[in-house]
Each structure stands twice: as C-alpha cells, then as structure tokens.
N, C-alpha and C. Protein backbone atom coordinates (compact mmCIF):
# COMPACT_ATOMS: atom_id res chain seq x y z
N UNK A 1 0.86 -1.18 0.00
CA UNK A 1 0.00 0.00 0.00
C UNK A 1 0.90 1.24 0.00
N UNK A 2 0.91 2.42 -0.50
CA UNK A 2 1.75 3.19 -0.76
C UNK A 2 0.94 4.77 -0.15
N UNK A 3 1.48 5.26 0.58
CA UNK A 3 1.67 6.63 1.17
C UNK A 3 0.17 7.31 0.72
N UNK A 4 0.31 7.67 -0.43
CA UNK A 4 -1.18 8.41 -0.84
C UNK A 4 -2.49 7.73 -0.07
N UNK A 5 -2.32 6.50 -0.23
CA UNK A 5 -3.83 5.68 0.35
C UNK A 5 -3.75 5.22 1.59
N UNK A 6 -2.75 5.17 2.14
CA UNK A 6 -2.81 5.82 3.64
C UNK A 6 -3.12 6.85 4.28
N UNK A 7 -3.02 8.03 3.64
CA UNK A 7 -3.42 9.51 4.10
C UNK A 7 -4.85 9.43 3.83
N UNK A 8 -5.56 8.65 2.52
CA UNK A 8 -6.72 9.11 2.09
C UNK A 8 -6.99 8.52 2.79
N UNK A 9 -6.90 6.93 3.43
CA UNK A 9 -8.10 6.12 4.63
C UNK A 9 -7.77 6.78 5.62
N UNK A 10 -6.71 7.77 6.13
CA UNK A 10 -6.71 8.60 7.33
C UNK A 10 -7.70 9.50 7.32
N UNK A 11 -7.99 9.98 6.27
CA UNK A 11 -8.80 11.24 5.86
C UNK A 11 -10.37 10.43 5.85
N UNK A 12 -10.50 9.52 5.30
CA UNK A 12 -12.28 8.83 4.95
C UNK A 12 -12.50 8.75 6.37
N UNK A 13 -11.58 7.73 7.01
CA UNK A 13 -11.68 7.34 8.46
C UNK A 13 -12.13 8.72 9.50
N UNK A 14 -11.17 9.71 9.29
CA UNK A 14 -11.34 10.55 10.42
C UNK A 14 -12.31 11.72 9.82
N UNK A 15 -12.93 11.68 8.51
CA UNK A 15 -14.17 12.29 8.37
C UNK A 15 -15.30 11.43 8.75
N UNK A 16 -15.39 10.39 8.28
CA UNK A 16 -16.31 9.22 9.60
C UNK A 16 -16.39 9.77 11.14
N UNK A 17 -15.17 9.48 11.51
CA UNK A 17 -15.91 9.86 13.14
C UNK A 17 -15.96 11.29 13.73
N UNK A 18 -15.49 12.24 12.90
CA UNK A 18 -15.57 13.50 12.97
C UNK A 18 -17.37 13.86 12.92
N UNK A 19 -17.90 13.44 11.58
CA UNK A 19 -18.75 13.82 11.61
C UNK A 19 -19.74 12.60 12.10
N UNK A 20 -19.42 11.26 12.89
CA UNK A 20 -20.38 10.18 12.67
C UNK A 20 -20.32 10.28 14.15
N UNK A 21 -19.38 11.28 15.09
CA UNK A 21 -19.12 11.15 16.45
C UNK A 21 -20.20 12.88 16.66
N UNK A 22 -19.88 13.51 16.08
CA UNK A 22 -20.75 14.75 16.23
C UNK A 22 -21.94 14.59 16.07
N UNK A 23 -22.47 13.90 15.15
CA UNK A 23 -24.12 13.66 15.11
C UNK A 23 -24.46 12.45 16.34
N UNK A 24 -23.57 11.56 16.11
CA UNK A 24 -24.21 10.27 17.87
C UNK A 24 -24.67 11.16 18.54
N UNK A 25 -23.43 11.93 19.02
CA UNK A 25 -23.65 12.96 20.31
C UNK A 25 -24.48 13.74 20.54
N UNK A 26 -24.90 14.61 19.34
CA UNK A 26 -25.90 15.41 19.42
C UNK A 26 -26.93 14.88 19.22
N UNK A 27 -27.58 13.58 18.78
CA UNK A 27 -28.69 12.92 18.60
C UNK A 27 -29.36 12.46 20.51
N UNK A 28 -27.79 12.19 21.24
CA UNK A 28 -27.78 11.25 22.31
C UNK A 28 -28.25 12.69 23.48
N UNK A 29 -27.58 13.75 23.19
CA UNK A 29 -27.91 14.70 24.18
C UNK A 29 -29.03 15.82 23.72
N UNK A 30 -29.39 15.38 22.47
CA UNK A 30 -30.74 16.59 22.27
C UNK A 30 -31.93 15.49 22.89
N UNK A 31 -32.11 14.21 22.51
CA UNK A 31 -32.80 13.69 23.19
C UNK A 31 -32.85 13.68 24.53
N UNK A 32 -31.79 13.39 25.09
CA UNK A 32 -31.50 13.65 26.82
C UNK A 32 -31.98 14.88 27.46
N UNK A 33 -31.88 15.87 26.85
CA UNK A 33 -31.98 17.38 27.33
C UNK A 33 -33.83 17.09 27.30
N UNK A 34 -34.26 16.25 26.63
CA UNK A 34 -35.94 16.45 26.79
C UNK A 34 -36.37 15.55 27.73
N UNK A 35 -35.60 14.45 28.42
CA UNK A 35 -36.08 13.76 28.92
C UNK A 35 -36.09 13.83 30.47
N UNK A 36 -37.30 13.73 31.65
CA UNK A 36 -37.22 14.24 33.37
C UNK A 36 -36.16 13.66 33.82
N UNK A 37 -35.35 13.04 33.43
CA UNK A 37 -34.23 11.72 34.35
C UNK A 37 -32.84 12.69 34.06
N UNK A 38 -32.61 13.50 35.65
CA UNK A 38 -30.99 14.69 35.38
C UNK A 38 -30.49 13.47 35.68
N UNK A 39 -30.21 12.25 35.71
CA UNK A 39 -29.64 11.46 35.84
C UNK A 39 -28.94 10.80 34.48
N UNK A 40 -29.91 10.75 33.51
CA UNK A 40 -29.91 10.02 32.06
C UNK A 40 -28.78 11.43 31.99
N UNK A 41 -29.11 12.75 31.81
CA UNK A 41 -28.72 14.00 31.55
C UNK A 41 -27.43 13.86 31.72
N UNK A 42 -27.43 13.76 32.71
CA UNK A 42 -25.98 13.86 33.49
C UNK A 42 -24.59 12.23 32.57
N UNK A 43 -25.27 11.32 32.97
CA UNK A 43 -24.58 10.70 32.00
C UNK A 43 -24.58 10.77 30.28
N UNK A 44 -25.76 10.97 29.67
CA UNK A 44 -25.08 11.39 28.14
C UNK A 44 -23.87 12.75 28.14
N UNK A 45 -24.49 13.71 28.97
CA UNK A 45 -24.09 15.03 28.99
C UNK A 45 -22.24 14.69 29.06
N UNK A 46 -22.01 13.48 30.56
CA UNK A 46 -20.69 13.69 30.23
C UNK A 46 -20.15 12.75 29.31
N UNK A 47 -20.61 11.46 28.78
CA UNK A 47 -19.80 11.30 27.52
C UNK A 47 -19.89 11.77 26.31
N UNK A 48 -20.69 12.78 26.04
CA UNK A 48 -20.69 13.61 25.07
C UNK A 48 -19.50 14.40 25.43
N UNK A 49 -19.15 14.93 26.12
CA UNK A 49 -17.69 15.31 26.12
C UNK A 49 -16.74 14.88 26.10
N UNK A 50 -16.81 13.43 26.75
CA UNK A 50 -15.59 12.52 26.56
C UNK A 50 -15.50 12.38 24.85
N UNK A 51 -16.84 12.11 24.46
CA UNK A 51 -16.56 11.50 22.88
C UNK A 51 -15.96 12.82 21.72
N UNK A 52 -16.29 13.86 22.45
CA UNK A 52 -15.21 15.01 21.81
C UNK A 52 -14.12 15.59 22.12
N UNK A 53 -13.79 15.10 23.29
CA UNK A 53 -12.19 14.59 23.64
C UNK A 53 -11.86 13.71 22.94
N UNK A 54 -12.00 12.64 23.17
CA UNK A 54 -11.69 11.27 22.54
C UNK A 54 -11.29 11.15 20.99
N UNK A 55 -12.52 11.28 20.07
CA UNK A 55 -12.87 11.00 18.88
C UNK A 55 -12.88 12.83 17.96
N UNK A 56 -13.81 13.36 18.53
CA UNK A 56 -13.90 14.90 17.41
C UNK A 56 -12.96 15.07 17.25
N UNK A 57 -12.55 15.73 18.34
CA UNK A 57 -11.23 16.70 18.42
C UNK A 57 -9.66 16.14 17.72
N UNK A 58 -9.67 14.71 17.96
CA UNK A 58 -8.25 14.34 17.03
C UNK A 58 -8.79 14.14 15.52
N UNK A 59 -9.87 14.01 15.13
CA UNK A 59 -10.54 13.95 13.56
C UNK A 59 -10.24 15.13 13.32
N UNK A 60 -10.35 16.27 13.99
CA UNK A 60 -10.54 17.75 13.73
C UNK A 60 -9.39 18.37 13.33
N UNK A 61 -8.42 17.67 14.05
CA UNK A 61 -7.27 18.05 13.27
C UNK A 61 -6.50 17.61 12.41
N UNK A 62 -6.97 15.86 12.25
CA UNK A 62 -6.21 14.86 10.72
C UNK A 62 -7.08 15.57 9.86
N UNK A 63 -8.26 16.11 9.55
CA UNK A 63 -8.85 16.59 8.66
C UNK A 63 -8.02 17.33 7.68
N UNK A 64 -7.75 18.80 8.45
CA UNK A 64 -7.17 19.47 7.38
C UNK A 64 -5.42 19.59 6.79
N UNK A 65 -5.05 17.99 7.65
CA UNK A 65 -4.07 17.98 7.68
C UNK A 65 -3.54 16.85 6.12
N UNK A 66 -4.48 15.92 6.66
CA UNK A 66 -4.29 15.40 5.84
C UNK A 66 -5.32 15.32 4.86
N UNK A 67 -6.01 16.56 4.39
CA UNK A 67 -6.91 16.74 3.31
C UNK A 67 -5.75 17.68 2.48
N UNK A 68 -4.83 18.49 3.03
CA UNK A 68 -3.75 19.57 2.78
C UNK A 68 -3.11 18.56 1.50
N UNK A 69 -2.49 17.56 2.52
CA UNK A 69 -1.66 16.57 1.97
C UNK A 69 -1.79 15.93 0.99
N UNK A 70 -3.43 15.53 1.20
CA UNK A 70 -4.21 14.99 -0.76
C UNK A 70 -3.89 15.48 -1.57
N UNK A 71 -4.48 16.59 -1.15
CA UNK A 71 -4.79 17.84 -2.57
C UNK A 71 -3.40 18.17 -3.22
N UNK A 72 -2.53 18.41 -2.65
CA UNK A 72 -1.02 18.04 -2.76
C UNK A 72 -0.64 17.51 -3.38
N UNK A 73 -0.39 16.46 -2.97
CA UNK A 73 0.09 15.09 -3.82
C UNK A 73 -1.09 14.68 -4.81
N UNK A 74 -1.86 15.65 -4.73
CA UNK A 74 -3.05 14.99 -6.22
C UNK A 74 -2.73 16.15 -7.06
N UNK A 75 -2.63 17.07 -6.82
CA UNK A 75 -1.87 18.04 -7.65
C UNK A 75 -2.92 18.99 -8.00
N UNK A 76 -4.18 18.99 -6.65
CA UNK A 76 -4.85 20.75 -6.57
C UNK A 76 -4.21 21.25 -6.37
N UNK A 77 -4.18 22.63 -6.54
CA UNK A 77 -4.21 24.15 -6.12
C UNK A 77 -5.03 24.16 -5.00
N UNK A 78 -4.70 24.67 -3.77
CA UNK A 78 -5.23 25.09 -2.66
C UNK A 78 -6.84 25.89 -3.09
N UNK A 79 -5.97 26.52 -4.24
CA UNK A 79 -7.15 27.76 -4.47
C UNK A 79 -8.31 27.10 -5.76
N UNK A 80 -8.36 25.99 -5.79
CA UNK A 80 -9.58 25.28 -6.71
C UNK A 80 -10.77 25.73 -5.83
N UNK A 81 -12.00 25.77 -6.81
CA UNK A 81 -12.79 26.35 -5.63
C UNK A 81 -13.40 25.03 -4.50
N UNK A 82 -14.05 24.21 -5.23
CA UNK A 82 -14.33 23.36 -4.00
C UNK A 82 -13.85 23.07 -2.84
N UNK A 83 -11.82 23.10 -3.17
CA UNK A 83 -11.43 22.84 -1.78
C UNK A 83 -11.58 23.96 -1.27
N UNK A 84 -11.46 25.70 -1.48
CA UNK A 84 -11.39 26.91 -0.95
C UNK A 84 -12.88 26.59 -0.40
N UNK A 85 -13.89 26.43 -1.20
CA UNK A 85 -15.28 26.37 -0.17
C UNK A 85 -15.23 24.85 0.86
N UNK A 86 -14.51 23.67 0.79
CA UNK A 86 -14.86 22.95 1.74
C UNK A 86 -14.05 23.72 2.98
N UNK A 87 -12.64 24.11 2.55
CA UNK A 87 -12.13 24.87 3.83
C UNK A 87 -13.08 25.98 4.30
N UNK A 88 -13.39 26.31 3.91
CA UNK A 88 -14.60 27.48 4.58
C UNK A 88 -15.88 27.06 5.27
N UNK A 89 -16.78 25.95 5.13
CA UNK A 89 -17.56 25.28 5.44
C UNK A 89 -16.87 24.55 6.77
N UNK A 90 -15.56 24.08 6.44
CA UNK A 90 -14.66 23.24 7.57
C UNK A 90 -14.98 24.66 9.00
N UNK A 91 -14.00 25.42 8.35
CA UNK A 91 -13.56 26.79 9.33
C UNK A 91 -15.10 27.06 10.17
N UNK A 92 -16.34 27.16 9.22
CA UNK A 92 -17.30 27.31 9.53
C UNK A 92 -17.92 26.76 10.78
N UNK A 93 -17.82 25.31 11.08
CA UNK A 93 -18.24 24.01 11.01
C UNK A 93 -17.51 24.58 12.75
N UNK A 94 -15.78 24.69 12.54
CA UNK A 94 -15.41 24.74 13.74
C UNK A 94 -15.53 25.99 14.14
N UNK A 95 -15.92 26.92 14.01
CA UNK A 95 -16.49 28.12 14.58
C UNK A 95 -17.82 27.93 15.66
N UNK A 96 -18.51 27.02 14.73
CA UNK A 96 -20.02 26.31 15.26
C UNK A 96 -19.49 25.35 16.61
N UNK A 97 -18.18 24.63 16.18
CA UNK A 97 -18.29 23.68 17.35
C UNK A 97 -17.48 23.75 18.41
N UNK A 98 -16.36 25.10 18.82
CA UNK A 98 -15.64 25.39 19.98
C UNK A 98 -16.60 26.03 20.62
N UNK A 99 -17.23 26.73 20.29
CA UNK A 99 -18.29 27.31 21.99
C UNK A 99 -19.27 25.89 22.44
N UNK A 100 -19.42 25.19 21.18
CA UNK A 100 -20.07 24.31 21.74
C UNK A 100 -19.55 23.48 22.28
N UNK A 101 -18.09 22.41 22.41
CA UNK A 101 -17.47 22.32 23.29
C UNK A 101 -17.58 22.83 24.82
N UNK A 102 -17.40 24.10 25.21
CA UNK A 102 -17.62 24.82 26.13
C UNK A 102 -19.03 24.77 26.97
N UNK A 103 -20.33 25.10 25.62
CA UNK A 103 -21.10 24.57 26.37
C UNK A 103 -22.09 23.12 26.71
N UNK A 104 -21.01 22.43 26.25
CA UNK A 104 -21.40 20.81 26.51
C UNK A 104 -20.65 20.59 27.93
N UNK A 105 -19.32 21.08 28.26
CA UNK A 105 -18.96 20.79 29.72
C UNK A 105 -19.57 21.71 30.92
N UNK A 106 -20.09 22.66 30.15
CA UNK A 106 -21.01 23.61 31.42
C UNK A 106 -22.24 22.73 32.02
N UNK A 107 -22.53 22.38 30.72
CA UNK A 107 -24.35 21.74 30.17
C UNK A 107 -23.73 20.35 31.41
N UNK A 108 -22.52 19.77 31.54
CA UNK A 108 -22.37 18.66 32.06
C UNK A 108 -22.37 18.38 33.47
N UNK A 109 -21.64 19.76 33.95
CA UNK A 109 -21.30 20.09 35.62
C UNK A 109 -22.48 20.52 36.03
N UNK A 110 -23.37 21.30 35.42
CA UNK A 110 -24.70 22.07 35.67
C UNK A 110 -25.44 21.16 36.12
N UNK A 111 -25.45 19.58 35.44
CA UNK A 111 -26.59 18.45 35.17
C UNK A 111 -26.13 18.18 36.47
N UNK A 112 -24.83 17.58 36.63
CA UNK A 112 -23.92 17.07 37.90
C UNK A 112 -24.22 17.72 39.56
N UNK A 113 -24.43 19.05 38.82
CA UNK A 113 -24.45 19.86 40.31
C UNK A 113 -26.14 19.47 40.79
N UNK A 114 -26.95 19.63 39.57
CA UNK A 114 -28.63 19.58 40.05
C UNK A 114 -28.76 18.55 40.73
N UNK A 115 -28.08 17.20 40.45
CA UNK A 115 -28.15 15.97 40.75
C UNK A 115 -27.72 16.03 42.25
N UNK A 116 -26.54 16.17 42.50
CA UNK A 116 -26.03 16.41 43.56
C UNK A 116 -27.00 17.10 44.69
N UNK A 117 -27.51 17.99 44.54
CA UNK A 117 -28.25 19.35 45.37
C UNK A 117 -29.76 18.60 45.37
N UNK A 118 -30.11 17.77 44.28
CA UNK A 118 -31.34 17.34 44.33
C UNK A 118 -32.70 18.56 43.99
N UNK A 119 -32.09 19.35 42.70
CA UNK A 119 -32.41 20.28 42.92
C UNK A 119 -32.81 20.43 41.08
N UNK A 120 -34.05 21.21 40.11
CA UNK A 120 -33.87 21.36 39.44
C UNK A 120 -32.62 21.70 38.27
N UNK A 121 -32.96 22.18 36.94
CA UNK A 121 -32.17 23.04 36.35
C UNK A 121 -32.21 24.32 36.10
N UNK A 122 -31.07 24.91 36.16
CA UNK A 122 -31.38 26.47 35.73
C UNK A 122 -31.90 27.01 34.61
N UNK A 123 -32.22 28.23 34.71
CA UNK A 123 -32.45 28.37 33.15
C UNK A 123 -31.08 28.77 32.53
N UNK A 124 -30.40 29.32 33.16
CA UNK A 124 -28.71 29.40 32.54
C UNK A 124 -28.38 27.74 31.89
N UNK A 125 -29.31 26.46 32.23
CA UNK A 125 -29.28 25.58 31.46
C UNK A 125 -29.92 25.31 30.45
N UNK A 126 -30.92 25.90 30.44
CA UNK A 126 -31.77 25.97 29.02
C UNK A 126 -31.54 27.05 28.09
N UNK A 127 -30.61 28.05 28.67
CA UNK A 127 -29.98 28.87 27.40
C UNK A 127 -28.63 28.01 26.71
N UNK A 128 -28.11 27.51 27.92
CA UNK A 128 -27.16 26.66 27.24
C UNK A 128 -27.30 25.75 26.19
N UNK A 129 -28.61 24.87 26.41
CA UNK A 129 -28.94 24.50 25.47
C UNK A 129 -29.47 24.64 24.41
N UNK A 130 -30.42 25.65 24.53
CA UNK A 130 -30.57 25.98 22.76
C UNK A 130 -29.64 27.01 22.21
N UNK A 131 -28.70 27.30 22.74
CA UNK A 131 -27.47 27.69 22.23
C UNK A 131 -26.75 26.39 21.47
N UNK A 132 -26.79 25.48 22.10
CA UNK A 132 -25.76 24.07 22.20
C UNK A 132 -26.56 23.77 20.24
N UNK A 133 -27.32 23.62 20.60
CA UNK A 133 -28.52 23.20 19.52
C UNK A 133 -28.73 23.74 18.45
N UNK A 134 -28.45 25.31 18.23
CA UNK A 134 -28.62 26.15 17.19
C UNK A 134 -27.19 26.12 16.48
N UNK A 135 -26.07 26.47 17.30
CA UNK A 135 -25.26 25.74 16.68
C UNK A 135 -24.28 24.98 15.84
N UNK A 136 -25.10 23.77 16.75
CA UNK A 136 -25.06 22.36 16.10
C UNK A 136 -25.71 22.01 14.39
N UNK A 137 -26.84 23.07 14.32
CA UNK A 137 -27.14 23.00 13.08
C UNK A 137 -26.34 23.44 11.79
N UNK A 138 -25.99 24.51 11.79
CA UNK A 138 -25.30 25.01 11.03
C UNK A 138 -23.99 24.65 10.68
N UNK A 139 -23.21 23.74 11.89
CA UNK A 139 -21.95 22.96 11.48
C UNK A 139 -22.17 21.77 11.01
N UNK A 140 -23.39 20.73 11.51
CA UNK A 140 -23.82 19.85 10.68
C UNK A 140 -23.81 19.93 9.21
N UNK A 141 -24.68 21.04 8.86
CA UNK A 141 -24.97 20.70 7.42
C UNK A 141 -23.65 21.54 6.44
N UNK A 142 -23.28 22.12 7.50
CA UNK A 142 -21.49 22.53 6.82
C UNK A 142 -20.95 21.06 6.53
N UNK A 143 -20.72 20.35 7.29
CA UNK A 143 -19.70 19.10 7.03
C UNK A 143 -20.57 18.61 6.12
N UNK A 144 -22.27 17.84 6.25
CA UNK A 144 -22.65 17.65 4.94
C UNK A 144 -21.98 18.06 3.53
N UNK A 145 -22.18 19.57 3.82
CA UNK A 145 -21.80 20.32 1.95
C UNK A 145 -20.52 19.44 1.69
N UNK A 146 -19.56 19.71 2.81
CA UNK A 146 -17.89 19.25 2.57
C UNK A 146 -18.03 17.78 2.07
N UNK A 147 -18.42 16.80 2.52
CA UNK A 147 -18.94 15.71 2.56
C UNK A 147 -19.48 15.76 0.93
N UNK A 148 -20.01 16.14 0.84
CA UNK A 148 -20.77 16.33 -0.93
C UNK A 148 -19.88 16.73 -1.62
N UNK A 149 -18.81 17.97 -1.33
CA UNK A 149 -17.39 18.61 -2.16
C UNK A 149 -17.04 17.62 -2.38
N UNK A 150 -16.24 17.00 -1.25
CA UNK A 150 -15.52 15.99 -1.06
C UNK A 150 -15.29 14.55 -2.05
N UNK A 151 -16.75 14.19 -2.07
CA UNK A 151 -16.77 13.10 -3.14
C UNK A 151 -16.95 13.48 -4.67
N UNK A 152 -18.11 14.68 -4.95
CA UNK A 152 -17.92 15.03 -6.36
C UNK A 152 -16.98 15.70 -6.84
N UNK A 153 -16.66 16.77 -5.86
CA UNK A 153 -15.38 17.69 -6.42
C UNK A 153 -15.93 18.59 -7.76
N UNK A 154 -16.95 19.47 -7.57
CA UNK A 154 -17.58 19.74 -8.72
C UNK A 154 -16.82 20.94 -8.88
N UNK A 155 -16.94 21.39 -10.02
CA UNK A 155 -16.54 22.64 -11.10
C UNK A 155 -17.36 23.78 -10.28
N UNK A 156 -16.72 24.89 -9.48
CA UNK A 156 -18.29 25.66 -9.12
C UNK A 156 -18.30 27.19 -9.49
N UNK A 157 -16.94 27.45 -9.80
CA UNK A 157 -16.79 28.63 -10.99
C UNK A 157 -15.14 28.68 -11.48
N UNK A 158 -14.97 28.89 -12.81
CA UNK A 158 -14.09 29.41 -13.63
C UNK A 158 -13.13 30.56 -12.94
C-alpha cells in the first residue's frame, strides 16, 4: 500500500468519526436534554464530552491535515474552488463547534451539580442548550456540503 492511500483512509476514516461522532452525540444529548431523568442528563451530557475529547477533536485536526496533503500530492491548487469552499464550510463548522465544546462541559457540571443538590435546572441551562442546539445546526450541514465537495469535487466557478 503506498503513502497516498494511507493519508486518504486517514482522511475517509477521520471524516467518519468526525462527523459520525458529532451527530451520535448530538442525537444522544438533544434527546436527553428532553427527557425528566438529570440522571440520564448527566450521564449522556458527560460522555458527550468525553466522545469530543476522545474522537472529534483528534478527527478535527487529521482533517485538514491530511486533506492539505491529498490535494497536494493529487496536484490541486489550494485555491480550486471546492477545496477553498470545503475549507470554509470546515472553518465554519469549527467556529459552530468550539463554543459548543464549552457549552457541553457547562451543560455537564450544571446536570452534575442539580443531581447532587437534588435540585432542578437552571435556566442558565436551558440557554445553554438551545445555544448548544442552534449551533449544532449550522456545522452539521457545513460538514454535509464538505462531505458532498468531497466526493464530487464539482466545477463551481471558472
């Protein structure tokens, strides 16, 4: 197997759990956030952070590392447009998902503390969350587009 197709199953692979670890999570804690059990809460809440320790966050950075490296050795121009718009959708994507980071470990200690105290949630937790949630949308369907670049690689202007 030779160098190029190692980088590219680095790259298929860690766009898989980049984006196949961001949607679990947010599927696992938008449901959780509706459900009475701060208990259920409290446990999705914190491995949703573990799983973006774990899994996002090192995808997040083989991404453009070794998407750099493709395009490279495949002999784009940085400045083709698809890759200039998947990098922008990317950039996008992580703009959307460092505060949310932030407020997935708030969203986690918050759940932790109610539990503890035996005590509702705040509403400083329900801003968190449809913060967490709004988002989440807009970096989703960013990686989608990239995801769509990615495989057609279409022509999108001269």
């Amino acid at each position: 197997m030779n160098t190029y197709l190692i980088v590219k199953w680095l790259h298929v692979a860690s766009s898989v759990l980049l984006v196949g670890t961001g949607f679990g999570s947010a599927f696992y804690l938008f449901f959780a956030n509706r459900s009475s059990s701060l208990e259920a809460r409290g446990v999705i809440a914190r491995l949703v952070v573990r799983a973006d320790l774990w899994f996002t966050t090192p995808a997040a950075v083989a991404q453009p590392l070794t998407g750099a490296w493709l395009a490279h050795a495949a002999g784009w121009p940085l400045t083709t447009p698809w890759l200039l718009l998947s990098a922008a959708l990317f950039l996008l994507a992580g703009i959307c998902w460092l505060p949310v980071l932030w407020l997935q470990s708030r969203m986690a200690c918050e759940v932790e503390a109610a539990c503890a105290q035996r005590r509702p949630l705040t509403a400083t937790y329900r801003r968190w969350q449809a913060a967490w949630e709004w988002l989440g949308y807009p970096a989703f369907v960013a990686m989608l587009a990239v995801f769509f670049l990615m495989v057609n690689k279409p022509q999108l202007w001269a």
